[in-house]
N, C-alpha and C. Protein backbone atom coordinates (compact mmCIF):
# COMPACT_ATOMS: atom_id res chain seq x y z
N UNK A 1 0.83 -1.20 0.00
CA UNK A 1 0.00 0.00 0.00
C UNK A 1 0.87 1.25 0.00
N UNK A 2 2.29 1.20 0.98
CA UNK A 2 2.89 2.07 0.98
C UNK A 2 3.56 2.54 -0.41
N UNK A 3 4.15 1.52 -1.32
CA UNK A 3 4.67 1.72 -2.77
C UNK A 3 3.42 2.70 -3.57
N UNK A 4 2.19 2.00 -2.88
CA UNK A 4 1.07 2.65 -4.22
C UNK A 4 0.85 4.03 -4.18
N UNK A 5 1.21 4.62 -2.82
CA UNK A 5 1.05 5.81 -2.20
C UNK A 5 2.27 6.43 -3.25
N UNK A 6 3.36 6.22 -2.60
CA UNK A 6 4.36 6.64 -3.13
C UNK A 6 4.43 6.78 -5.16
N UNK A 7 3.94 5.76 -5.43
CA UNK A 7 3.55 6.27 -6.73
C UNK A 7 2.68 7.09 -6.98
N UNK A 8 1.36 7.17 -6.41
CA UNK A 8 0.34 8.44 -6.98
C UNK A 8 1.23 9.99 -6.50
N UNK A 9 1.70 9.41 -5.12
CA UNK A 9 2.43 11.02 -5.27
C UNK A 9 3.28 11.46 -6.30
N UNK A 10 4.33 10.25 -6.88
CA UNK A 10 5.19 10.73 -8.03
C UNK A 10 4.59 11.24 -9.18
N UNK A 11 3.67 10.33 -9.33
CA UNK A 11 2.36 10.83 -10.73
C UNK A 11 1.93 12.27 -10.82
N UNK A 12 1.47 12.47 -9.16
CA UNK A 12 0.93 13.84 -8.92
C UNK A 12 1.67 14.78 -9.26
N UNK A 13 2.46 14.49 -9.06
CA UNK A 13 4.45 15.92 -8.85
C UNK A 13 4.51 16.18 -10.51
N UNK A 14 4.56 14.71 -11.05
CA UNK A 14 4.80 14.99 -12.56
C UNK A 14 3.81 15.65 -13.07
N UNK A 15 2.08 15.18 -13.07
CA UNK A 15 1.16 16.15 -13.77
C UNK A 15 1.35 17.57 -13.38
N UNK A 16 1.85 17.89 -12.23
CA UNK A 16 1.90 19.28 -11.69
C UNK A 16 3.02 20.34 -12.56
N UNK A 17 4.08 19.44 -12.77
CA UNK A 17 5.52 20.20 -13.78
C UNK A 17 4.66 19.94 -15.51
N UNK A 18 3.83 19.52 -15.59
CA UNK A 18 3.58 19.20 -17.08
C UNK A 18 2.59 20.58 -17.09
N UNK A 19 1.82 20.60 -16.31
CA UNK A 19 0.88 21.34 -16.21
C UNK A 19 1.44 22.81 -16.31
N UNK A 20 2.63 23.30 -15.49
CA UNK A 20 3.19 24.39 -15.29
C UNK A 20 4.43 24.79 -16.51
N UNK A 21 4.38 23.50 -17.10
CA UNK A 21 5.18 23.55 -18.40
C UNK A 21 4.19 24.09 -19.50
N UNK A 22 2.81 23.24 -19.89
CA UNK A 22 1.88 23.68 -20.88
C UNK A 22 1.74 25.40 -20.62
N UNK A 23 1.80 25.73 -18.80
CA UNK A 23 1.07 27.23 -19.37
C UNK A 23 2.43 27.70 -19.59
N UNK A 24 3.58 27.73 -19.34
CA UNK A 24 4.75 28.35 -19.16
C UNK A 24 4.62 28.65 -21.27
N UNK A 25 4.33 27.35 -21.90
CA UNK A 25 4.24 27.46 -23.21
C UNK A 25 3.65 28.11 -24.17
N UNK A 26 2.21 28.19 -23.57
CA UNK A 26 1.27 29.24 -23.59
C UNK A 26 1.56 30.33 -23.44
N UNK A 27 1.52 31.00 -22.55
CA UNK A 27 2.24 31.82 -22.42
C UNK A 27 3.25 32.75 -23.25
N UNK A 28 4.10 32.12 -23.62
CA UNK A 28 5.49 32.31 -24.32
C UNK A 28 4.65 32.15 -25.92
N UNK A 29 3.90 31.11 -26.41
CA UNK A 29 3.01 31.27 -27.55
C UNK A 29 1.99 32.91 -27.98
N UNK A 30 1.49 33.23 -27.02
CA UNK A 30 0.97 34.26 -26.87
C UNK A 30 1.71 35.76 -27.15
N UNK A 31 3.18 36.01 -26.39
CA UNK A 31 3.50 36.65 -26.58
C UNK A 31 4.01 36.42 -28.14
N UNK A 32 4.46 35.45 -28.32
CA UNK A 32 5.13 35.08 -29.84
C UNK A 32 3.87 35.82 -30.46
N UNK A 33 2.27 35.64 -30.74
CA UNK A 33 1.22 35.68 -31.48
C UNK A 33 1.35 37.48 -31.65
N UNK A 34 1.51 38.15 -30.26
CA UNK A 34 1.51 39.28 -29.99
C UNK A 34 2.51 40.29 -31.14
N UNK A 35 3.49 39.48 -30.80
CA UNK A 35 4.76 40.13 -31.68
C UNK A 35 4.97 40.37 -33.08
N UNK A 36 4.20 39.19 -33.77
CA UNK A 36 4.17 39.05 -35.19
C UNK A 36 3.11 40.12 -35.43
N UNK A 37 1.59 40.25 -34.45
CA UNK A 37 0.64 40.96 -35.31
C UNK A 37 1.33 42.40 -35.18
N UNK A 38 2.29 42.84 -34.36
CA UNK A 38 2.55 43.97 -34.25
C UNK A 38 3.67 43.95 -35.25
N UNK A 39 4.18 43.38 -35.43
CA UNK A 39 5.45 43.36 -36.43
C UNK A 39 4.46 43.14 -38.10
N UNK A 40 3.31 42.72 -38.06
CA UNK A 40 2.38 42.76 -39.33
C UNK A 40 1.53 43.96 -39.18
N UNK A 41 1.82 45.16 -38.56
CA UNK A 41 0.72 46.65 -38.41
C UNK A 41 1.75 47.07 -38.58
N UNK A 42 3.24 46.78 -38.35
CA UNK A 42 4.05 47.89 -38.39
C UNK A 42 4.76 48.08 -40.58
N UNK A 43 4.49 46.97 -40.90
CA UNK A 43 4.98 46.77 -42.05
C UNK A 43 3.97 47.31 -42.73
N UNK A 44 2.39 47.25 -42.25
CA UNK A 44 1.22 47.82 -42.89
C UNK A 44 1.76 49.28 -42.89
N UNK A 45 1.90 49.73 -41.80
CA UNK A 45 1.85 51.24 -41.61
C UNK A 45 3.40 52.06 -42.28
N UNK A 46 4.23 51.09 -42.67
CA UNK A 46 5.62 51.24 -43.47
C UNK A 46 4.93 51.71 -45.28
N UNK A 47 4.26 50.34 -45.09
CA UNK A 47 3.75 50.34 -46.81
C UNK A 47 2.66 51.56 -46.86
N UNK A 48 1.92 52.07 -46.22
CA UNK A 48 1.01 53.36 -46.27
C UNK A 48 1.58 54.65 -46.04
N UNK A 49 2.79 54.41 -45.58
CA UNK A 49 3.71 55.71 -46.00
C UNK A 49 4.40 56.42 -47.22
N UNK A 50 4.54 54.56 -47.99
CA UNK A 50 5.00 55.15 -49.31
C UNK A 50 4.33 55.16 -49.90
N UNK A 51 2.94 54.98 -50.15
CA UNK A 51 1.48 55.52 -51.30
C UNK A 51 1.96 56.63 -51.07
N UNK A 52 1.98 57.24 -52.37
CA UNK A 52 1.62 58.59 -53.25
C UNK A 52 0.16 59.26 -51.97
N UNK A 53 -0.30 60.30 -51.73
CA UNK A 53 -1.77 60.98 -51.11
C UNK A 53 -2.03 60.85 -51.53
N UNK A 54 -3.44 60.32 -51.32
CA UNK A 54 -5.02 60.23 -52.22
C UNK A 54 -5.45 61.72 -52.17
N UNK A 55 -5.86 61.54 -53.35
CA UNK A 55 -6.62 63.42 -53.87
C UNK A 55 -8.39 63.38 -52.64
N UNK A 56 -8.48 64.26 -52.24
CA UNK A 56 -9.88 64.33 -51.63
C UNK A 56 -10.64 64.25 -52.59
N UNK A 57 -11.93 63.63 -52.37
CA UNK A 57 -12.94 63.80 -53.53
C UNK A 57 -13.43 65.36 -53.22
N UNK A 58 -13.88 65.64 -54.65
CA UNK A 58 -14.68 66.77 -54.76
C UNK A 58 -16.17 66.59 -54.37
N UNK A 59 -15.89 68.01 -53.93
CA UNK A 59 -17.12 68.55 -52.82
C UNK A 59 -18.52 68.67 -53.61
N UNK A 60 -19.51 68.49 -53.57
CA UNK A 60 -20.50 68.37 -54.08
C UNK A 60 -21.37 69.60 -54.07
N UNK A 61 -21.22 70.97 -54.83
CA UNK A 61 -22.12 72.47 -54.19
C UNK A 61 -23.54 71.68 -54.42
């Protein structure tokens, strides 16, 4: 009985580091997700600098 103990606790310890590993990954995924969309607005806002100005439309008397 004592071995069986001793195993669910080892089991337990391990789901606990797996668990703190998945969010640790998450985590670190997220910021990755973060970085690209800002690094994909910043290349947007690169490429809308070099368009030529759009003419205003004319005003309608």
């Amino acid at each position: 009985m004592e071995g069986l103990q001793h195993r669910v606790e080892d089991l337990t310890e391990r789901v606990l580091v797996l668990a703190s590993e998945i969010q640790r990954i998450s985590e670190r995924e997220q910021h990755e997700r973060e970085k690209l969309l800002l690094r994909v607005e910043n290349a947007l806002l690169k490429f809308e600098r070099q368009l030529p100005p759009t003419k205003e439309p004319k005003k309608l008397k």
